[in-house]
Protein backbone atom coordinates (compact mmCIF):
# COMPACT_ATOMS: atom_id res chain seq x y z
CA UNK A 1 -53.95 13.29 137.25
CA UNK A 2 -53.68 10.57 139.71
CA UNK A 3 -57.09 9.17 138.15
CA UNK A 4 -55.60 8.97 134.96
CA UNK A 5 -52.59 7.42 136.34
CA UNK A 6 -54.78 4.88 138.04
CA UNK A 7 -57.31 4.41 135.05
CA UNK A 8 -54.70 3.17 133.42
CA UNK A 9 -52.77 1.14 135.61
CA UNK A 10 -56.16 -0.95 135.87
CA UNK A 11 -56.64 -1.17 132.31
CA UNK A 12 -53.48 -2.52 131.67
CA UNK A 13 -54.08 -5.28 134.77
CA UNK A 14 -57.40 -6.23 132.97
CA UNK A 15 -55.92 -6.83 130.02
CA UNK A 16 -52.55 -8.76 131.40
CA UNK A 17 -55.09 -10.95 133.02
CA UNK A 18 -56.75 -11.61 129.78
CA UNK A 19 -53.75 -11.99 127.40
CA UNK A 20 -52.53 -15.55 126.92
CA UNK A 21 -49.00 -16.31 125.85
CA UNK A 22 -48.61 -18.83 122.72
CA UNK A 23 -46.24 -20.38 120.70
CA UNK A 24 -45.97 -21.40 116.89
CA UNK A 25 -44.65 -24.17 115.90
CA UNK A 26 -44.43 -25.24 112.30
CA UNK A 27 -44.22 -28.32 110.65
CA UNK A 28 -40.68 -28.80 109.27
CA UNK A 29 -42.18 -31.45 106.86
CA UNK A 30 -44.83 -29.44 104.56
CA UNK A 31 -42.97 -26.01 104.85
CA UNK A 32 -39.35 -25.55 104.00
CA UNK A 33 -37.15 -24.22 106.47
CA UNK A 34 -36.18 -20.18 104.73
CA UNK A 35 -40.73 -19.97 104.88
CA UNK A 36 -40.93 -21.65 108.31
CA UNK A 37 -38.83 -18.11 109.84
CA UNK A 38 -41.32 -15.71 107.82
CA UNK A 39 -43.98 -17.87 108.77
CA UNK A 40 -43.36 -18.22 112.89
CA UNK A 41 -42.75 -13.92 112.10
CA UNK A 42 -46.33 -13.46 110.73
CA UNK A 43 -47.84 -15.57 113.44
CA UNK A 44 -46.15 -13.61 116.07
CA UNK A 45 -47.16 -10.41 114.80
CA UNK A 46 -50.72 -11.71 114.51
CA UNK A 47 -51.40 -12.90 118.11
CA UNK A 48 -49.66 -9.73 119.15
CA UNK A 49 -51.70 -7.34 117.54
CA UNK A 50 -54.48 -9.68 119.29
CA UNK A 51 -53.35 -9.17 122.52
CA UNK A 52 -51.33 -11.72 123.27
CA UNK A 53 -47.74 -13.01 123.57
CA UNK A 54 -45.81 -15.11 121.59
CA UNK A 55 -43.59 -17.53 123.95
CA UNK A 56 -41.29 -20.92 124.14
CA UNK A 57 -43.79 -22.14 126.97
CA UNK A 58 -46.72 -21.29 125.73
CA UNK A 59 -50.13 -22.81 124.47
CA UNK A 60 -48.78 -24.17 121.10
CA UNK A 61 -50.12 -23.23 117.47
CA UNK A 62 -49.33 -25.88 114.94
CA UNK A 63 -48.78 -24.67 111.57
CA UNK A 64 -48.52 -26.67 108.65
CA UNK A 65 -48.76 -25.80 104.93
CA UNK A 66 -49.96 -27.72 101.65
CA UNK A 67 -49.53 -27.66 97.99
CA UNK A 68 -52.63 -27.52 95.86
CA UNK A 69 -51.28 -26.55 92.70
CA UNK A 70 -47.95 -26.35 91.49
CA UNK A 71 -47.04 -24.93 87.53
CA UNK A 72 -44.22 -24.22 85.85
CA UNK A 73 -43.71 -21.56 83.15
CA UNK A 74 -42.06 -22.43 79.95
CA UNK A 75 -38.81 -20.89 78.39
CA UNK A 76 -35.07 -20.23 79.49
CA UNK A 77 -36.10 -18.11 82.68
CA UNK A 78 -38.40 -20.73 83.99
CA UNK A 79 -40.86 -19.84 86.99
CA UNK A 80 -42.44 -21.87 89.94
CA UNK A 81 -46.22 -20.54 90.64
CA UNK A 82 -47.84 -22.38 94.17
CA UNK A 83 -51.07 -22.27 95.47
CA UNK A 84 -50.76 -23.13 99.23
CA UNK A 85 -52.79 -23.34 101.60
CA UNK A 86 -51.48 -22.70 105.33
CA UNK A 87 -53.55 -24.09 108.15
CA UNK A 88 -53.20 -23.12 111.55
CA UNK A 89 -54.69 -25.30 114.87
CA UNK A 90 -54.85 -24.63 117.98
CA UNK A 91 -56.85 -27.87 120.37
CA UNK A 92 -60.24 -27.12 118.57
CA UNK A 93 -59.57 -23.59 116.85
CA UNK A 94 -58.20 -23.89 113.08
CA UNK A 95 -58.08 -21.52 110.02
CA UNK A 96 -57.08 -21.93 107.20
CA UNK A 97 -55.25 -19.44 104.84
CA UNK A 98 -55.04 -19.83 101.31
CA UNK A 99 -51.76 -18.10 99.64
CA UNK A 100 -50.37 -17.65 95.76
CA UNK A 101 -46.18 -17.27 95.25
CA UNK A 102 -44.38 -17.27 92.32
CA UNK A 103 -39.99 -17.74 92.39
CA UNK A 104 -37.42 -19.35 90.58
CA UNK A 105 -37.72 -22.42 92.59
CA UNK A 106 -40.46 -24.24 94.85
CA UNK A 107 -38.35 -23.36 98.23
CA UNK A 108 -39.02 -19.57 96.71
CA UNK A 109 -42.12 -19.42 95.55
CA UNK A 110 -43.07 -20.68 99.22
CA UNK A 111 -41.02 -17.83 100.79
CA UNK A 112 -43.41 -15.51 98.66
CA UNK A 113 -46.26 -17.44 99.40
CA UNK A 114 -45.21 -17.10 103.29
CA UNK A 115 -44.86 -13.17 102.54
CA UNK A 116 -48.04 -12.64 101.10
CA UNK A 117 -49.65 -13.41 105.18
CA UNK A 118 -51.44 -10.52 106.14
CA UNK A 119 -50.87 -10.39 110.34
CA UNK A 120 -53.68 -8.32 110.29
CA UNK A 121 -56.16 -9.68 107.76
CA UNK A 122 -59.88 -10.53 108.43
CA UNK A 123 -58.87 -13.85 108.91
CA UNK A 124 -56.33 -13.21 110.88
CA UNK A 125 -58.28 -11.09 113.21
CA UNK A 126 -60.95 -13.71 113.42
CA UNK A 127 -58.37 -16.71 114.34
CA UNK A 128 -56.72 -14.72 117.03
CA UNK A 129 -60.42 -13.45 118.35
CA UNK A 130 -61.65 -17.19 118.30
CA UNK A 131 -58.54 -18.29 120.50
């Protein structure tokens, strides 16, 4: 039992040693503010399923977001539909995440947009692996 006990107690050493702590920062100018929260959520739960932890002191993770198509539906109970594309950097890693939200406004579609992140996507997985 004591092996176990100890087998463990190494592991976890090994893999403090190897676990960085980040933080996520997002640009207040391309995102608006109710998709930033969702956003800094989804990034946290991504490195942490990686690994790692998420930190005011940490290595930073800029995080900005861009329109590249915006439509409007017709009629009384008009729509917003967005096709953004969210880009993460950190020093020479980047990834970018393409993402679809419809609402009743732009500031909502971009909270659905900011939904739709999958923490634990292929994409995901390979940004936090490359970091």
């Amino acid at each position: 039992m004591k092996k176990v006990f100890l087998s463990l107690a190494v592991l976890f050493a090994c893999a403090s040693v190897y676990a960085r702590e980040y933080s996520i920062r997002v640009d207040s100018t391309s995102v608006p503010a109710a998709a930033q929260e969702i956003l800094v959520q989804r990034f946290a739960q991504m490195l942490e399923a990686g690994g790692h932890t998420v930190g005011e002191d940490g290595i930073e993770i800029f995080v900005s977001g861009e329109v590249l198509d915006r439509m409007e539906t017709a009629g009384s109970m008009s729509q917003t539909a967005l096709s953004v594309v969210i880009t993460a950097q950190c020093g020479d890693v980047k990834a970018e995440f393409p993402l679809k939200g419809v609402g009743e406004d732009e500031a909502d579609a971009w909270v659905r947009a900011a939904k739709r992140f999958l923490p634990r996507s292929q994409e995901a997985r390979a940004f936090v692996e490359r970091l």
